[in-house]
C-alpha atoms as a PDB file:
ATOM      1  CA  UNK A   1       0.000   0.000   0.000  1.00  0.00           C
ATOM      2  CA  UNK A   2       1.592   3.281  -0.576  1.00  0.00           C
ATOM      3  CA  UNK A   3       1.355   5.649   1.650  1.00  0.00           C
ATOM      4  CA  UNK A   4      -0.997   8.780   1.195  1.00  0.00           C
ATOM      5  CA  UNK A   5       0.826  12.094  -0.120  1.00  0.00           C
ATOM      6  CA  UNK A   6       1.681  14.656   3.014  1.00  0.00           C
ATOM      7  CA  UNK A   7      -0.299  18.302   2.905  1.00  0.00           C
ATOM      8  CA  UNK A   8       1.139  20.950   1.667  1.00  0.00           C
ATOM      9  CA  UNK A   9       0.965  24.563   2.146  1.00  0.00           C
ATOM     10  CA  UNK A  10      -2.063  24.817  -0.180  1.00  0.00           C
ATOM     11  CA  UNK A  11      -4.042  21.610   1.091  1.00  0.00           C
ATOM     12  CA  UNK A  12      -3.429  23.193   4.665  1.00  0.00           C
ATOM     13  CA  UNK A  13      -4.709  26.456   4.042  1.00  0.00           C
ATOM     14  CA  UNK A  14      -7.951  24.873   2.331  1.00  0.00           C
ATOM     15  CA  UNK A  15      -8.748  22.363   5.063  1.00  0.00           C
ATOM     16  CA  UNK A  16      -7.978  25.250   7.182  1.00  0.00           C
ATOM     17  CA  UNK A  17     -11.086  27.539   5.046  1.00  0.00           C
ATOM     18  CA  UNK A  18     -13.188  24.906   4.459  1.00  0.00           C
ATOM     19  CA  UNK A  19     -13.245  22.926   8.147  1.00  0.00           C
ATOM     20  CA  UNK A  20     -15.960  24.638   9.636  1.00  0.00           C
ATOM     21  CA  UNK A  21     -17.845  24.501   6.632  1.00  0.00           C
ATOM     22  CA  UNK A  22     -18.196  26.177   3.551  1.00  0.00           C
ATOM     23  CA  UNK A  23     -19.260  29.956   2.911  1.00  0.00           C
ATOM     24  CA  UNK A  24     -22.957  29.654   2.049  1.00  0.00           C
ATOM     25  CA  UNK A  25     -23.118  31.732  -1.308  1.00  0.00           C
ATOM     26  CA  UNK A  26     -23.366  30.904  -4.614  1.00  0.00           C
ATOM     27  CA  UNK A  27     -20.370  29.645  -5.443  1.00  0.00           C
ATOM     28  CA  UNK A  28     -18.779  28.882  -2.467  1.00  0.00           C
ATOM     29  CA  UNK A  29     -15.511  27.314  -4.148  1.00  0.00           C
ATOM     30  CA  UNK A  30     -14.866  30.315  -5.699  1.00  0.00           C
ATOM     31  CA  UNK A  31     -14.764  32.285  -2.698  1.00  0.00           C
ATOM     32  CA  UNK A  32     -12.661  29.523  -0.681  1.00  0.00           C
ATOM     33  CA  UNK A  33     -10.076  30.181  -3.902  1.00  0.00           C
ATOM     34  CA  UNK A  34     -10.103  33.739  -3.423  1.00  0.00           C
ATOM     35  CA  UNK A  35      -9.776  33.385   0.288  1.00  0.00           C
ATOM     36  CA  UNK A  36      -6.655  31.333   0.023  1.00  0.00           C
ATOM     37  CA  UNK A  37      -5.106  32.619  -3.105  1.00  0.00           C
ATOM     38  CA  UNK A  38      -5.628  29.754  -5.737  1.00  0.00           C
ATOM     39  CA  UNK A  39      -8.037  29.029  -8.797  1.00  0.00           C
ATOM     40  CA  UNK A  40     -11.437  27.596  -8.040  1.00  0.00           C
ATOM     41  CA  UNK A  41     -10.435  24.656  -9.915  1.00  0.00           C
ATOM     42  CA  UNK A  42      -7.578  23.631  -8.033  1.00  0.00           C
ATOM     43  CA  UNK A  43      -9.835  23.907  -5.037  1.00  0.00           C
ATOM     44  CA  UNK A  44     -12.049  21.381  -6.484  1.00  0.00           C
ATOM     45  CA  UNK A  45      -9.621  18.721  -7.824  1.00  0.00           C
ATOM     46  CA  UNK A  46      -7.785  19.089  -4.639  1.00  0.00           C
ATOM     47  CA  UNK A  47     -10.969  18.522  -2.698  1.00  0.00           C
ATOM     48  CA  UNK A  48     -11.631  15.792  -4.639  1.00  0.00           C
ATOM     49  CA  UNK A  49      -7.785  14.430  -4.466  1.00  0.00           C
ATOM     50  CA  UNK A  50      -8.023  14.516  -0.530  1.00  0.00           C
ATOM     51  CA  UNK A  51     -12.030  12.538  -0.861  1.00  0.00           C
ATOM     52  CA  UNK A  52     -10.417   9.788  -3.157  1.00  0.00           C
ATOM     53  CA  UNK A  53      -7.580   8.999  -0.514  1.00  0.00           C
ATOM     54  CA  UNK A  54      -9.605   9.072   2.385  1.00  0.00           C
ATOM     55  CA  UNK A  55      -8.021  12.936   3.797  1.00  0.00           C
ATOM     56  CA  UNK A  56     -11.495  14.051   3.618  1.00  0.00           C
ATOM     57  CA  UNK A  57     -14.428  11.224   4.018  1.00  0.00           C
ATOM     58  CA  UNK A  58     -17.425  13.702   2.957  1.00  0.00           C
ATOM     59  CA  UNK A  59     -18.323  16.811   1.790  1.00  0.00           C
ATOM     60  CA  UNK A  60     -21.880  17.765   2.697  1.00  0.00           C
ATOM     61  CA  UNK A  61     -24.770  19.527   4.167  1.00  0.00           C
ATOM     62  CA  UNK A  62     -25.342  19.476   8.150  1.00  0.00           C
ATOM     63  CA  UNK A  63     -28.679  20.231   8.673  1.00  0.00           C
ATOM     64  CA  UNK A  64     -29.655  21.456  11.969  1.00  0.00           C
ATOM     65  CA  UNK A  65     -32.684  18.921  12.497  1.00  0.00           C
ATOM     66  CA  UNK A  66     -34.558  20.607  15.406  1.00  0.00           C
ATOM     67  CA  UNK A  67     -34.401  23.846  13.693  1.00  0.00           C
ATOM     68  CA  UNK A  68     -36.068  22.085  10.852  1.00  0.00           C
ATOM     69  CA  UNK A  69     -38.980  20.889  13.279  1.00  0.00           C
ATOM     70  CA  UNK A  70     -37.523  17.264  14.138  1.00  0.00           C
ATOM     71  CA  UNK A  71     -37.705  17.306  17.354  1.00  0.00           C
ATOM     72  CA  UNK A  72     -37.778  13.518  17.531  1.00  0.00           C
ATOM     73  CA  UNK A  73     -34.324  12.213  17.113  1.00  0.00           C
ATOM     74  CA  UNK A  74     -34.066   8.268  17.636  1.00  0.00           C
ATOM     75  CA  UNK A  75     -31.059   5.988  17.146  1.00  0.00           C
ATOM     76  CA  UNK A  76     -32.548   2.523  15.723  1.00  0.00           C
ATOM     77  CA  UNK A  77     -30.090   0.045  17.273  1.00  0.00           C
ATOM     78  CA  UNK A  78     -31.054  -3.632  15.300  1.00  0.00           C
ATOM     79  CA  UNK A  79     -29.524  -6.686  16.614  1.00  0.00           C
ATOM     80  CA  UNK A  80     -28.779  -8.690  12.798  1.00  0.00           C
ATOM     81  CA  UNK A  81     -26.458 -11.215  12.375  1.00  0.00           C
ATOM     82  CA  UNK A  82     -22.483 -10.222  11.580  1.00  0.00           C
ATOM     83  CA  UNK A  83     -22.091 -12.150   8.077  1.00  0.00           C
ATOM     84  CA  UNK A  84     -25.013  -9.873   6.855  1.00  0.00           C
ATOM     85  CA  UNK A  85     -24.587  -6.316   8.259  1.00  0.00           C
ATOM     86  CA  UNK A  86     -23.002  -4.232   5.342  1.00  0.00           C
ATOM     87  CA  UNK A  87     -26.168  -6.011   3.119  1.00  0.00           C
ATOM     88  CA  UNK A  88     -28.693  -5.041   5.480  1.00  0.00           C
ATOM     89  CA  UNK A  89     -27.204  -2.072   6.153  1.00  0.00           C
ATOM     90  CA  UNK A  90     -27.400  -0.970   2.573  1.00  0.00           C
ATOM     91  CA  UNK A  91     -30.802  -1.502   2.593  1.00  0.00           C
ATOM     92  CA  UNK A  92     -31.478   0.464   5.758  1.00  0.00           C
ATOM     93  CA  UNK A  93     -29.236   3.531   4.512  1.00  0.00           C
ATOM     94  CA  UNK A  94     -30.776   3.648   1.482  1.00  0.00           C
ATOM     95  CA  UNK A  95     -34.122   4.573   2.995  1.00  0.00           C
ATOM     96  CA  UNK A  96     -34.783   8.438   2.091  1.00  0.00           C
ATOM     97  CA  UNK A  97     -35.668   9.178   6.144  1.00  0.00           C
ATOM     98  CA  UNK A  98     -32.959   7.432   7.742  1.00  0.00           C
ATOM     99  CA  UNK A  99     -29.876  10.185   8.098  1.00  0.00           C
ATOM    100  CA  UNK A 100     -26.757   7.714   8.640  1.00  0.00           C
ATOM    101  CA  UNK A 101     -26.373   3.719   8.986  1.00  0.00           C
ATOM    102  CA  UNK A 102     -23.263   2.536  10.249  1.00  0.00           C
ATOM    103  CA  UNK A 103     -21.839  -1.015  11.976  1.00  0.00           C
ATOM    104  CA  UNK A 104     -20.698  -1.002  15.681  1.00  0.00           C
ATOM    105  CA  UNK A 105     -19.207  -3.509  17.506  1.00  0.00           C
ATOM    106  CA  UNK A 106     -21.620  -5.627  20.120  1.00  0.00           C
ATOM    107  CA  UNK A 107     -20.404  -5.912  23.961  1.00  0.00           C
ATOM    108  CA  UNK A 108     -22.948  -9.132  25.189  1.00  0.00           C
ATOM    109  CA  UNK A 109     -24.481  -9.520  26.991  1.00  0.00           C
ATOM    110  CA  UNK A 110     -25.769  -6.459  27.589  1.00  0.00           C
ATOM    111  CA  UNK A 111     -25.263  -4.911  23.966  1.00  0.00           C
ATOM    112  CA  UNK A 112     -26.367  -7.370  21.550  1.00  0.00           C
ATOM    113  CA  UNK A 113     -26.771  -4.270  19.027  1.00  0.00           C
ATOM    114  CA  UNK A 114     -24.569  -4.104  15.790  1.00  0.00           C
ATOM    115  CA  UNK A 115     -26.300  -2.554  13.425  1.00  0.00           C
ATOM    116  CA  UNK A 116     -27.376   1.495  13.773  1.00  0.00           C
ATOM    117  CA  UNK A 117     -29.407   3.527  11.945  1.00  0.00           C
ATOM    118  CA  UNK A 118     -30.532   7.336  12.965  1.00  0.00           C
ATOM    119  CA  UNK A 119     -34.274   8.344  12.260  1.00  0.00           C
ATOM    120  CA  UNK A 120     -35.562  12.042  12.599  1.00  0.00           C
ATOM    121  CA  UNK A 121     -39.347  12.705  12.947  1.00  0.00           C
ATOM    122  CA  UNK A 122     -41.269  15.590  14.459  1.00  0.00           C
ATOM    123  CA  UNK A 123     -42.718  13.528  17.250  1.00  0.00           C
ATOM    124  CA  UNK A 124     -41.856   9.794  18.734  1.00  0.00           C
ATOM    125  CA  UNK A 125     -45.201   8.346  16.732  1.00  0.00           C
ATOM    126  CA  UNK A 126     -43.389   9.358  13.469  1.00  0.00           C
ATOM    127  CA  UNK A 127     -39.968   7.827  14.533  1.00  0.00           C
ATOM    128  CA  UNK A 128     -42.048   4.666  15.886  1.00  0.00           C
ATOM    129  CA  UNK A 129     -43.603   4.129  12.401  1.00  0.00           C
ATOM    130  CA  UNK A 130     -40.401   5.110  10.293  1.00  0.00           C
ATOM    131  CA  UNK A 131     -38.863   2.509  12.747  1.00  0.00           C
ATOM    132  CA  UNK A 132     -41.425  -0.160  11.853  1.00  0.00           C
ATOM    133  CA  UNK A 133     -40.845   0.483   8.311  1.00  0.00           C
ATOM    134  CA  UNK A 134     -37.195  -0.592   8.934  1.00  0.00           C
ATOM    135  CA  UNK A 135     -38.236  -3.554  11.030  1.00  0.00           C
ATOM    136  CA  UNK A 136     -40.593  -4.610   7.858  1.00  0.00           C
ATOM    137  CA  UNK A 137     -37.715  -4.258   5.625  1.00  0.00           C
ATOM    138  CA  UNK A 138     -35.618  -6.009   7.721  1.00  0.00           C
ATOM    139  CA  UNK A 139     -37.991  -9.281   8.613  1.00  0.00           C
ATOM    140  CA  UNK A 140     -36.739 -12.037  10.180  1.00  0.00           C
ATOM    141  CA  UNK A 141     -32.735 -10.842   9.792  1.00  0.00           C
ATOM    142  CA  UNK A 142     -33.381  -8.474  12.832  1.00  0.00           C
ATOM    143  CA  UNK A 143     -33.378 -10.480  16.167  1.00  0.00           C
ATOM    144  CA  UNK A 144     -34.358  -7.236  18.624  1.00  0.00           C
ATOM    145  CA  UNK A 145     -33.885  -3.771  17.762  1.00  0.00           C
ATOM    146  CA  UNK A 146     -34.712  -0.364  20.431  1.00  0.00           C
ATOM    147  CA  UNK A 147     -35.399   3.064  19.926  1.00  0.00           C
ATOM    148  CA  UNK A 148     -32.356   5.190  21.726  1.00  0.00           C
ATOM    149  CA  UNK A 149     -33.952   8.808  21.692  1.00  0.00           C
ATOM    150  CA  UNK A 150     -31.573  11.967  22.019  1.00  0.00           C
ATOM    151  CA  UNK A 151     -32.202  14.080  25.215  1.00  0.00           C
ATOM    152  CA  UNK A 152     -30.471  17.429  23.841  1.00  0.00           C
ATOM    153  CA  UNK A 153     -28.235  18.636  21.134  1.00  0.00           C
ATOM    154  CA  UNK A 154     -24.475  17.696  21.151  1.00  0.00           C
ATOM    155  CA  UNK A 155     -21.992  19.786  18.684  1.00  0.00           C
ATOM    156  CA  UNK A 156     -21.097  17.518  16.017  1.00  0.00           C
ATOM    157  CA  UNK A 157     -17.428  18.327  14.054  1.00  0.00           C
ATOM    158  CA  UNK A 158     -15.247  16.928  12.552  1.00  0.00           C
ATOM    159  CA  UNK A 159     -10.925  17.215  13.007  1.00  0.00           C
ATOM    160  CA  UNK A 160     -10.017  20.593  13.129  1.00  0.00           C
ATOM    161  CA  UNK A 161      -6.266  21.507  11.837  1.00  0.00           C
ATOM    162  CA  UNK A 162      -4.371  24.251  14.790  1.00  0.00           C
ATOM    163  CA  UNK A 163      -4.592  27.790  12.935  1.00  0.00           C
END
């Protein structure tokens, strides 16, 4: 495997304008260029340079969920067995009102969970049914599954460089 290329001065300074998030106007790689002295293109194919090494896993929206009335926020935990969980998984990320679907290890007994998926709704009835839906999807491949719901709002990010 070879290793992945170091940053330079360049990559730095765009992690460094783009880690909190891009500037929300119209073209926001344009003004990231101008910000840091390059050509909006080289922002880009850097970007996606540092996406297809794994530098950068995503580049994407972060909604604000209870700002957009979903004040129901439940982590679907689903008990499925190991040889299947990147399948089922796929099928449970693909559905348009779960957020993110990941794998997690179990710790039995008391965490038989491995499989997560996170479901917004604007009140516990409408995360109960969207969970159902998964459950349908899911059939006899899920053994148990709970409900985890969030009690307040945590500040997500991501690494931060030192400026």
């Amino acid at each position: 495997m070879t290793p992945s290329p170091a940053m330079d001065d360049i990559d730095r300074r765009l992690v460094a304008a783009v880690q909190r998030g891009l500037p929300l106007v119209p073209r926001p790689y344009h003004a990231v260029a101008e910000a840091i002295g390059v050509e909006p293109g080289e922002v880009m194919s850097r970007l996606r340079a540092m996406l297809a090494r794994g530098a950068v896993r995503r580049i994407g929206a972060v909604p604000n969920h209870y700002a957009l009335g979903y004040r129901a926020n439940g982590m679907t935990v689903w008990d499925v067995d190991d040889a299947r969980t990147d399948e089922l998984g796929a099928v449970v990320g693909a559905l348009e009102f779960v957020s993110h679907c990941y794998r997690r290890p179990r710790h039995p007994p008391q965490w038989p969970y491995n499989l997560f998926a996170m479901v917004h709704g604007r009140s516990r009835d409408e995360v109960e049914a969207k969970t159902a839906q998964i459950a349908a999807r899911l059939g006899d491949a899920a053994r148990a599954h709970q409900i985890l719901y969030s009690t307040r709002i945590l500040k997500k990010t991501g690494l931060r460089l030192a400026d």
